[in-house]
C-alpha atoms as a PDB file:
ATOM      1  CA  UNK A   1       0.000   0.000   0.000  1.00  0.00           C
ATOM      2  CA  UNK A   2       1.243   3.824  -0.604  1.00  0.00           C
ATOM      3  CA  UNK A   3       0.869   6.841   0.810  1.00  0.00           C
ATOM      4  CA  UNK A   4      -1.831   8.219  -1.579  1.00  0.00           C
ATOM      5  CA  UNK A   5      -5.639   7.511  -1.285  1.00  0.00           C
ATOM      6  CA  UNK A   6      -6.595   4.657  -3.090  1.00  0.00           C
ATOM      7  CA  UNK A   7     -10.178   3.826  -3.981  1.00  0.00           C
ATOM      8  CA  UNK A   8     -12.198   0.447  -2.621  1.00  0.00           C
ATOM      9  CA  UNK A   9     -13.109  -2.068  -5.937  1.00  0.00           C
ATOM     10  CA  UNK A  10     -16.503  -1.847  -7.311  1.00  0.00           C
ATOM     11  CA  UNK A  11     -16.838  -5.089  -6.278  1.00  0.00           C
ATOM     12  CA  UNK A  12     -15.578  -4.805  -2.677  1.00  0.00           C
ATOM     13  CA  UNK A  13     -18.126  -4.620  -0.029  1.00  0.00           C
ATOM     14  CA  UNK A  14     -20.409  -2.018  -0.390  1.00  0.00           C
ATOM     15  CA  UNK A  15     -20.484  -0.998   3.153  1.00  0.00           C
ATOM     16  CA  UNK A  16     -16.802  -0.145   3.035  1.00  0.00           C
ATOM     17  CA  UNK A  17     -15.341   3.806   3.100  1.00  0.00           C
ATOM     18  CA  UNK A  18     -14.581   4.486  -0.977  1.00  0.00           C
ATOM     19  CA  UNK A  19     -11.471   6.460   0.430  1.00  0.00           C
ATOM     20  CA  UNK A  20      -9.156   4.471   2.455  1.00  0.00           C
ATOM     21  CA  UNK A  21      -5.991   5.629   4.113  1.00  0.00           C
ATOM     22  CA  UNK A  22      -4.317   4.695   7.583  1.00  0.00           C
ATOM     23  CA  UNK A  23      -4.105   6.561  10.558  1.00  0.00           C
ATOM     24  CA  UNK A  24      -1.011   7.722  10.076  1.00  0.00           C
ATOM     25  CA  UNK A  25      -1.944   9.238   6.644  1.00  0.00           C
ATOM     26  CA  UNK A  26      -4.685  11.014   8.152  1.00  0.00           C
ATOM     27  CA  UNK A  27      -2.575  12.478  11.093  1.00  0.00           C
ATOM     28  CA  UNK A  28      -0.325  14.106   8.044  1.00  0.00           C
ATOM     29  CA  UNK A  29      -3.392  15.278   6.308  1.00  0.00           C
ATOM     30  CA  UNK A  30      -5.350  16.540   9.107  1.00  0.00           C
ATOM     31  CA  UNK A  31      -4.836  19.266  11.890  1.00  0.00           C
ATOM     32  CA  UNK A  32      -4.878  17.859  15.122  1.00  0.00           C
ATOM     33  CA  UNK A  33      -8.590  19.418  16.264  1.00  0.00           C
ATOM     34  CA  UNK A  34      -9.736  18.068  12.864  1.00  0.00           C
ATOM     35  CA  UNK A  35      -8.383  14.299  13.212  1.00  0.00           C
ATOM     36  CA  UNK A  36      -9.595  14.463  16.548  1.00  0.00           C
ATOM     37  CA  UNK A  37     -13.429  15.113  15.496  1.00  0.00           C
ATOM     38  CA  UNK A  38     -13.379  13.348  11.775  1.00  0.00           C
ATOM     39  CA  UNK A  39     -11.212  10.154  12.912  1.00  0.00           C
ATOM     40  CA  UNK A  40     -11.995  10.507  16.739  1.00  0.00           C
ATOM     41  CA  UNK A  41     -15.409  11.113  16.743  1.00  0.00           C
ATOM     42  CA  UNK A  42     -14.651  14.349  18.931  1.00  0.00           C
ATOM     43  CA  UNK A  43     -16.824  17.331  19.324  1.00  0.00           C
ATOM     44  CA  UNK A  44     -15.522  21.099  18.835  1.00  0.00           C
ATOM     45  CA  UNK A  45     -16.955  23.439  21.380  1.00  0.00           C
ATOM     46  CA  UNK A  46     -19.837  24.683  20.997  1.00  0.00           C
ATOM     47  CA  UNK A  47     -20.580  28.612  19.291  1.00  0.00           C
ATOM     48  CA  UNK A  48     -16.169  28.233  18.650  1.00  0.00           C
ATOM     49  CA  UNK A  49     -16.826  26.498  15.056  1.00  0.00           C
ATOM     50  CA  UNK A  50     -16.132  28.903  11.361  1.00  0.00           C
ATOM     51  CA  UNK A  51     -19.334  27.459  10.115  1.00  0.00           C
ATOM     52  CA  UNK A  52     -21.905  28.014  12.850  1.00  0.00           C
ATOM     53  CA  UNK A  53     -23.488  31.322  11.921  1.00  0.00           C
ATOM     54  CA  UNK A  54     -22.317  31.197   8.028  1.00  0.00           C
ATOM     55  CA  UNK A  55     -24.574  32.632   5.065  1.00  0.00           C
ATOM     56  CA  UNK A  56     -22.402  32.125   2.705  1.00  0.00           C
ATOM     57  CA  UNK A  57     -24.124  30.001  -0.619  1.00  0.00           C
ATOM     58  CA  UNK A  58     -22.100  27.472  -1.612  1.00  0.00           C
ATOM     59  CA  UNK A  59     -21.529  23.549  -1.007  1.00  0.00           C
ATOM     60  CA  UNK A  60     -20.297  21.968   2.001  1.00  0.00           C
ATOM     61  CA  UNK A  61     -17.526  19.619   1.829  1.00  0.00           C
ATOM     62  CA  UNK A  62     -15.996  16.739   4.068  1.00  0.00           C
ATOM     63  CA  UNK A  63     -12.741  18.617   5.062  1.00  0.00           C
ATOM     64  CA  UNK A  64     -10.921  15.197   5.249  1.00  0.00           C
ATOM     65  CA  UNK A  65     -11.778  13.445   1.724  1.00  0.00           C
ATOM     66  CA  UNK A  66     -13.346  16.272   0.004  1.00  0.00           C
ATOM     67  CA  UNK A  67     -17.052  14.483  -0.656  1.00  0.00           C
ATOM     68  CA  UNK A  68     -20.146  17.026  -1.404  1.00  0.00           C
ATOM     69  CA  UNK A  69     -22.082  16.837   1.751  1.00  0.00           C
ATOM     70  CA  UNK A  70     -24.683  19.364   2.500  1.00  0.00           C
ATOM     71  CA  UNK A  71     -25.228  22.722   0.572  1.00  0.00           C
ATOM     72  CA  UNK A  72     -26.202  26.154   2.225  1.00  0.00           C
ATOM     73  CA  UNK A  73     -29.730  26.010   1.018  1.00  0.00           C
ATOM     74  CA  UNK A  74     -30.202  23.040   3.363  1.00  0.00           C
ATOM     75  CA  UNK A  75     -28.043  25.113   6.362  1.00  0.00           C
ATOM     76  CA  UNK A  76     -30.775  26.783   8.900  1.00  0.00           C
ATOM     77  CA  UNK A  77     -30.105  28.467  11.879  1.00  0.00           C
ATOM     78  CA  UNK A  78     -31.085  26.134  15.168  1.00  0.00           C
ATOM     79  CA  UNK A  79     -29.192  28.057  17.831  1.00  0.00           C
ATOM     80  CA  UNK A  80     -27.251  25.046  19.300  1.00  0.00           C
ATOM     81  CA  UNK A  81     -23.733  26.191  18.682  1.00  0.00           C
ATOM     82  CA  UNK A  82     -22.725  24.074  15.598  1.00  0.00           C
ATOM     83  CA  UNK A  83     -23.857  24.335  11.783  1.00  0.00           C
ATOM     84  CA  UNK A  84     -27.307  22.594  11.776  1.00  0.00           C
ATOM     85  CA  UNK A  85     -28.875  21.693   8.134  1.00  0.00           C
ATOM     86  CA  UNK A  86     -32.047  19.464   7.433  1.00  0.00           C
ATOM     87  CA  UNK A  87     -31.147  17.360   4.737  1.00  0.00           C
ATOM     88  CA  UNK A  88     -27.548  16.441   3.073  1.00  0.00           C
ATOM     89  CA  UNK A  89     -26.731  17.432  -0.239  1.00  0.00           C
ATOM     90  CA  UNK A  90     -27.639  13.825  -1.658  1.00  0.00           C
ATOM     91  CA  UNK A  91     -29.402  10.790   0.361  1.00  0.00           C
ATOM     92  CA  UNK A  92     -26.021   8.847  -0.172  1.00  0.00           C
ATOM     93  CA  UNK A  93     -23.863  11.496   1.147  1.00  0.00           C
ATOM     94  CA  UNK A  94     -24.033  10.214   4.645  1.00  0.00           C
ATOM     95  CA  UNK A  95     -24.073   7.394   6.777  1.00  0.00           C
ATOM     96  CA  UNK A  96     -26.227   7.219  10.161  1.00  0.00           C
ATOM     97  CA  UNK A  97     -24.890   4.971  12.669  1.00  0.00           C
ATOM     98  CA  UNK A  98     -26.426   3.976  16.335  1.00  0.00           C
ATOM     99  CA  UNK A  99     -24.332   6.062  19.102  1.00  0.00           C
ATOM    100  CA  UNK A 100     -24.568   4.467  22.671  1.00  0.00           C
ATOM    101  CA  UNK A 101     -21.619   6.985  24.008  1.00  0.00           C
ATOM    102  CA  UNK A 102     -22.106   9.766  26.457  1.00  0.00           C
ATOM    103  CA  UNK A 103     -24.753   7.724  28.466  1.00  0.00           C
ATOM    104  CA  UNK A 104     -27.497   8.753  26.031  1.00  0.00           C
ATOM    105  CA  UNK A 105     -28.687   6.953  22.573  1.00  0.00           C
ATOM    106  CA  UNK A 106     -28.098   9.688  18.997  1.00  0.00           C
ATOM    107  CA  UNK A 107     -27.776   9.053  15.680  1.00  0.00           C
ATOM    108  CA  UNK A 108     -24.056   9.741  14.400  1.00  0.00           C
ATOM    109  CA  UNK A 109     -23.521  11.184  10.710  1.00  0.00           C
ATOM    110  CA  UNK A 110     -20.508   9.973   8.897  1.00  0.00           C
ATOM    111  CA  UNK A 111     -19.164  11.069   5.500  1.00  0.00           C
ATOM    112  CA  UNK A 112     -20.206   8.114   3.583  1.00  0.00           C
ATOM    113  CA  UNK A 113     -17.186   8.404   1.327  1.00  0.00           C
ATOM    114  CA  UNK A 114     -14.426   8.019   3.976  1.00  0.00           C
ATOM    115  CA  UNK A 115     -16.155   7.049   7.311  1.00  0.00           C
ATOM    116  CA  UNK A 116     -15.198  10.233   8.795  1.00  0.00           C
ATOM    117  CA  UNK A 117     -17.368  11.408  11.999  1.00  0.00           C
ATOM    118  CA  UNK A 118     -19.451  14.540  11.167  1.00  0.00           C
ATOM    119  CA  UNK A 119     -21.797  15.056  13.959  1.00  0.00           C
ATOM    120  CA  UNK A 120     -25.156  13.665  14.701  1.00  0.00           C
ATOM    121  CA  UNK A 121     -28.555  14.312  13.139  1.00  0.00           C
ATOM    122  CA  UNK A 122     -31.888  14.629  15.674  1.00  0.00           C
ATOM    123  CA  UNK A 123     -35.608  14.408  14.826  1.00  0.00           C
ATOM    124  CA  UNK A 124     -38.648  15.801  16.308  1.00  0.00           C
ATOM    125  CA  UNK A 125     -37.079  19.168  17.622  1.00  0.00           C
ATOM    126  CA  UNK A 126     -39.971  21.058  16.351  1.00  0.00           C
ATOM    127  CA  UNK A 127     -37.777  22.939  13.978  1.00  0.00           C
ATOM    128  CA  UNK A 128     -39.926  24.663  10.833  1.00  0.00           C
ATOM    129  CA  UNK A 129     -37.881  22.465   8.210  1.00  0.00           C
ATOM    130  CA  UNK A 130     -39.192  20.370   5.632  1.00  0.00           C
ATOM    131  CA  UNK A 131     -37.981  17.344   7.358  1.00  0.00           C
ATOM    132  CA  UNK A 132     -38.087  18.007  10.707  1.00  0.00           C
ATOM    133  CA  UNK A 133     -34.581  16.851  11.208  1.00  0.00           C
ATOM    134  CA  UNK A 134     -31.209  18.667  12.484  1.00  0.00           C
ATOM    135  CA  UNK A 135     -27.769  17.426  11.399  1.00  0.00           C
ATOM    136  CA  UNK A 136     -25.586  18.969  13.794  1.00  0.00           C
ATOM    137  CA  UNK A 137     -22.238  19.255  11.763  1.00  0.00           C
ATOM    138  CA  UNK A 138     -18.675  20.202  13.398  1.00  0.00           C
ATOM    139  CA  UNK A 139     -17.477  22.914  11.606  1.00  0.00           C
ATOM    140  CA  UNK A 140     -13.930  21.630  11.386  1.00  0.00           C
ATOM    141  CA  UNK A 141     -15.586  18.586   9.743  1.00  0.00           C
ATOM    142  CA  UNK A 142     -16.576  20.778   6.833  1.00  0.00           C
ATOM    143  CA  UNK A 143     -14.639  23.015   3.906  1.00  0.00           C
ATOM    144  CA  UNK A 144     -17.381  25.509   2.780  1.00  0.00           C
ATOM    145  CA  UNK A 145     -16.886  26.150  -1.250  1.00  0.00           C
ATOM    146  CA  UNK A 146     -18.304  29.248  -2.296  1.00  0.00           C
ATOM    147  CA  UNK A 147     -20.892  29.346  -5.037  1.00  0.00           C
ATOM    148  CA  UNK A 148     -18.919  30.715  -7.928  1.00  0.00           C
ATOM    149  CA  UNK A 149     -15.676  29.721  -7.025  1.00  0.00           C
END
Protein backbone atom coordinates (compact mmCIF):
# COMPACT_ATOMS: atom_id res chain seq x y z
CA UNK A 1 0.00 0.00 0.00
CA UNK A 2 1.24 3.82 -0.60
CA UNK A 3 0.87 6.84 0.81
CA UNK A 4 -1.83 8.22 -1.58
CA UNK A 5 -5.64 7.51 -1.28
CA UNK A 6 -6.59 4.66 -3.09
CA UNK A 7 -10.18 3.83 -3.98
CA UNK A 8 -12.20 0.45 -2.62
CA UNK A 9 -13.11 -2.07 -5.94
CA UNK A 10 -16.50 -1.85 -7.31
CA UNK A 11 -16.84 -5.09 -6.28
CA UNK A 12 -15.58 -4.80 -2.68
CA UNK A 13 -18.13 -4.62 -0.03
CA UNK A 14 -20.41 -2.02 -0.39
CA UNK A 15 -20.48 -1.00 3.15
CA UNK A 16 -16.80 -0.15 3.03
CA UNK A 17 -15.34 3.81 3.10
CA UNK A 18 -14.58 4.49 -0.98
CA UNK A 19 -11.47 6.46 0.43
CA UNK A 20 -9.16 4.47 2.46
CA UNK A 21 -5.99 5.63 4.11
CA UNK A 22 -4.32 4.70 7.58
CA UNK A 23 -4.11 6.56 10.56
CA UNK A 24 -1.01 7.72 10.08
CA UNK A 25 -1.94 9.24 6.64
CA UNK A 26 -4.68 11.01 8.15
CA UNK A 27 -2.58 12.48 11.09
CA UNK A 28 -0.33 14.11 8.04
CA UNK A 29 -3.39 15.28 6.31
CA UNK A 30 -5.35 16.54 9.11
CA UNK A 31 -4.84 19.27 11.89
CA UNK A 32 -4.88 17.86 15.12
CA UNK A 33 -8.59 19.42 16.26
CA UNK A 34 -9.74 18.07 12.86
CA UNK A 35 -8.38 14.30 13.21
CA UNK A 36 -9.59 14.46 16.55
CA UNK A 37 -13.43 15.11 15.50
CA UNK A 38 -13.38 13.35 11.77
CA UNK A 39 -11.21 10.15 12.91
CA UNK A 40 -11.99 10.51 16.74
CA UNK A 41 -15.41 11.11 16.74
CA UNK A 42 -14.65 14.35 18.93
CA UNK A 43 -16.82 17.33 19.32
CA UNK A 44 -15.52 21.10 18.84
CA UNK A 45 -16.95 23.44 21.38
CA UNK A 46 -19.84 24.68 21.00
CA UNK A 47 -20.58 28.61 19.29
CA UNK A 48 -16.17 28.23 18.65
CA UNK A 49 -16.83 26.50 15.06
CA UNK A 50 -16.13 28.90 11.36
CA UNK A 51 -19.33 27.46 10.11
CA UNK A 52 -21.91 28.01 12.85
CA UNK A 53 -23.49 31.32 11.92
CA UNK A 54 -22.32 31.20 8.03
CA UNK A 55 -24.57 32.63 5.06
CA UNK A 56 -22.40 32.13 2.70
CA UNK A 57 -24.12 30.00 -0.62
CA UNK A 58 -22.10 27.47 -1.61
CA UNK A 59 -21.53 23.55 -1.01
CA UNK A 60 -20.30 21.97 2.00
CA UNK A 61 -17.53 19.62 1.83
CA UNK A 62 -16.00 16.74 4.07
CA UNK A 63 -12.74 18.62 5.06
CA UNK A 64 -10.92 15.20 5.25
CA UNK A 65 -11.78 13.45 1.72
CA UNK A 66 -13.35 16.27 0.00
CA UNK A 67 -17.05 14.48 -0.66
CA UNK A 68 -20.15 17.03 -1.40
CA UNK A 69 -22.08 16.84 1.75
CA UNK A 70 -24.68 19.36 2.50
CA UNK A 71 -25.23 22.72 0.57
CA UNK A 72 -26.20 26.15 2.22
CA UNK A 73 -29.73 26.01 1.02
CA UNK A 74 -30.20 23.04 3.36
CA UNK A 75 -28.04 25.11 6.36
CA UNK A 76 -30.77 26.78 8.90
CA UNK A 77 -30.10 28.47 11.88
CA UNK A 78 -31.09 26.13 15.17
CA UNK A 79 -29.19 28.06 17.83
CA UNK A 80 -27.25 25.05 19.30
CA UNK A 81 -23.73 26.19 18.68
CA UNK A 82 -22.73 24.07 15.60
CA UNK A 83 -23.86 24.34 11.78
CA UNK A 84 -27.31 22.59 11.78
CA UNK A 85 -28.88 21.69 8.13
CA UNK A 86 -32.05 19.46 7.43
CA UNK A 87 -31.15 17.36 4.74
CA UNK A 88 -27.55 16.44 3.07
CA UNK A 89 -26.73 17.43 -0.24
CA UNK A 90 -27.64 13.82 -1.66
CA UNK A 91 -29.40 10.79 0.36
CA UNK A 92 -26.02 8.85 -0.17
CA UNK A 93 -23.86 11.50 1.15
CA UNK A 94 -24.03 10.21 4.65
CA UNK A 95 -24.07 7.39 6.78
CA UNK A 96 -26.23 7.22 10.16
CA UNK A 97 -24.89 4.97 12.67
CA UNK A 98 -26.43 3.98 16.33
CA UNK A 99 -24.33 6.06 19.10
CA UNK A 100 -24.57 4.47 22.67
CA UNK A 101 -21.62 6.98 24.01
CA UNK A 102 -22.11 9.77 26.46
CA UNK A 103 -24.75 7.72 28.47
CA UNK A 104 -27.50 8.75 26.03
CA UNK A 105 -28.69 6.95 22.57
CA UNK A 106 -28.10 9.69 19.00
CA UNK A 107 -27.78 9.05 15.68
CA UNK A 108 -24.06 9.74 14.40
CA UNK A 109 -23.52 11.18 10.71
CA UNK A 110 -20.51 9.97 8.90
CA UNK A 111 -19.16 11.07 5.50
CA UNK A 112 -20.21 8.11 3.58
CA UNK A 113 -17.19 8.40 1.33
CA UNK A 114 -14.43 8.02 3.98
CA UNK A 115 -16.16 7.05 7.31
CA UNK A 116 -15.20 10.23 8.80
CA UNK A 117 -17.37 11.41 12.00
CA UNK A 118 -19.45 14.54 11.17
CA UNK A 119 -21.80 15.06 13.96
CA UNK A 120 -25.16 13.67 14.70
CA UNK A 121 -28.55 14.31 13.14
CA UNK A 122 -31.89 14.63 15.67
CA UNK A 123 -35.61 14.41 14.83
CA UNK A 124 -38.65 15.80 16.31
CA UNK A 125 -37.08 19.17 17.62
CA UNK A 126 -39.97 21.06 16.35
CA UNK A 127 -37.78 22.94 13.98
CA UNK A 128 -39.93 24.66 10.83
CA UNK A 129 -37.88 22.46 8.21
CA UNK A 130 -39.19 20.37 5.63
CA UNK A 131 -37.98 17.34 7.36
CA UNK A 132 -38.09 18.01 10.71
CA UNK A 133 -34.58 16.85 11.21
CA UNK A 134 -31.21 18.67 12.48
CA UNK A 135 -27.77 17.43 11.40
CA UNK A 136 -25.59 18.97 13.79
CA UNK A 137 -22.24 19.26 11.76
CA UNK A 138 -18.68 20.20 13.40
CA UNK A 139 -17.48 22.91 11.61
CA UNK A 140 -13.93 21.63 11.39
CA UNK A 141 -15.59 18.59 9.74
CA UNK A 142 -16.58 20.78 6.83
CA UNK A 143 -14.64 23.01 3.91
CA UNK A 144 -17.38 25.51 2.78
CA UNK A 145 -16.89 26.15 -1.25
CA UNK A 146 -18.30 29.25 -2.30
CA UNK A 147 -20.89 29.35 -5.04
CA UNK A 148 -18.92 30.71 -7.93
CA UNK A 149 -15.68 29.72 -7.03
Amino acid sequence: MDSRTHTQAATSDPSAPKVVKSEQEWRRQLAPEEYAVLRESGTERPFTGEYTDTETEGVYECRACGAELFRSTTKFPSHCGWPSFYDPADSDAVLLRRDRSMGMVRTEVLCASCHSHLGHVFEGEGYPTPTDQRYCINSVALRLTPTGD
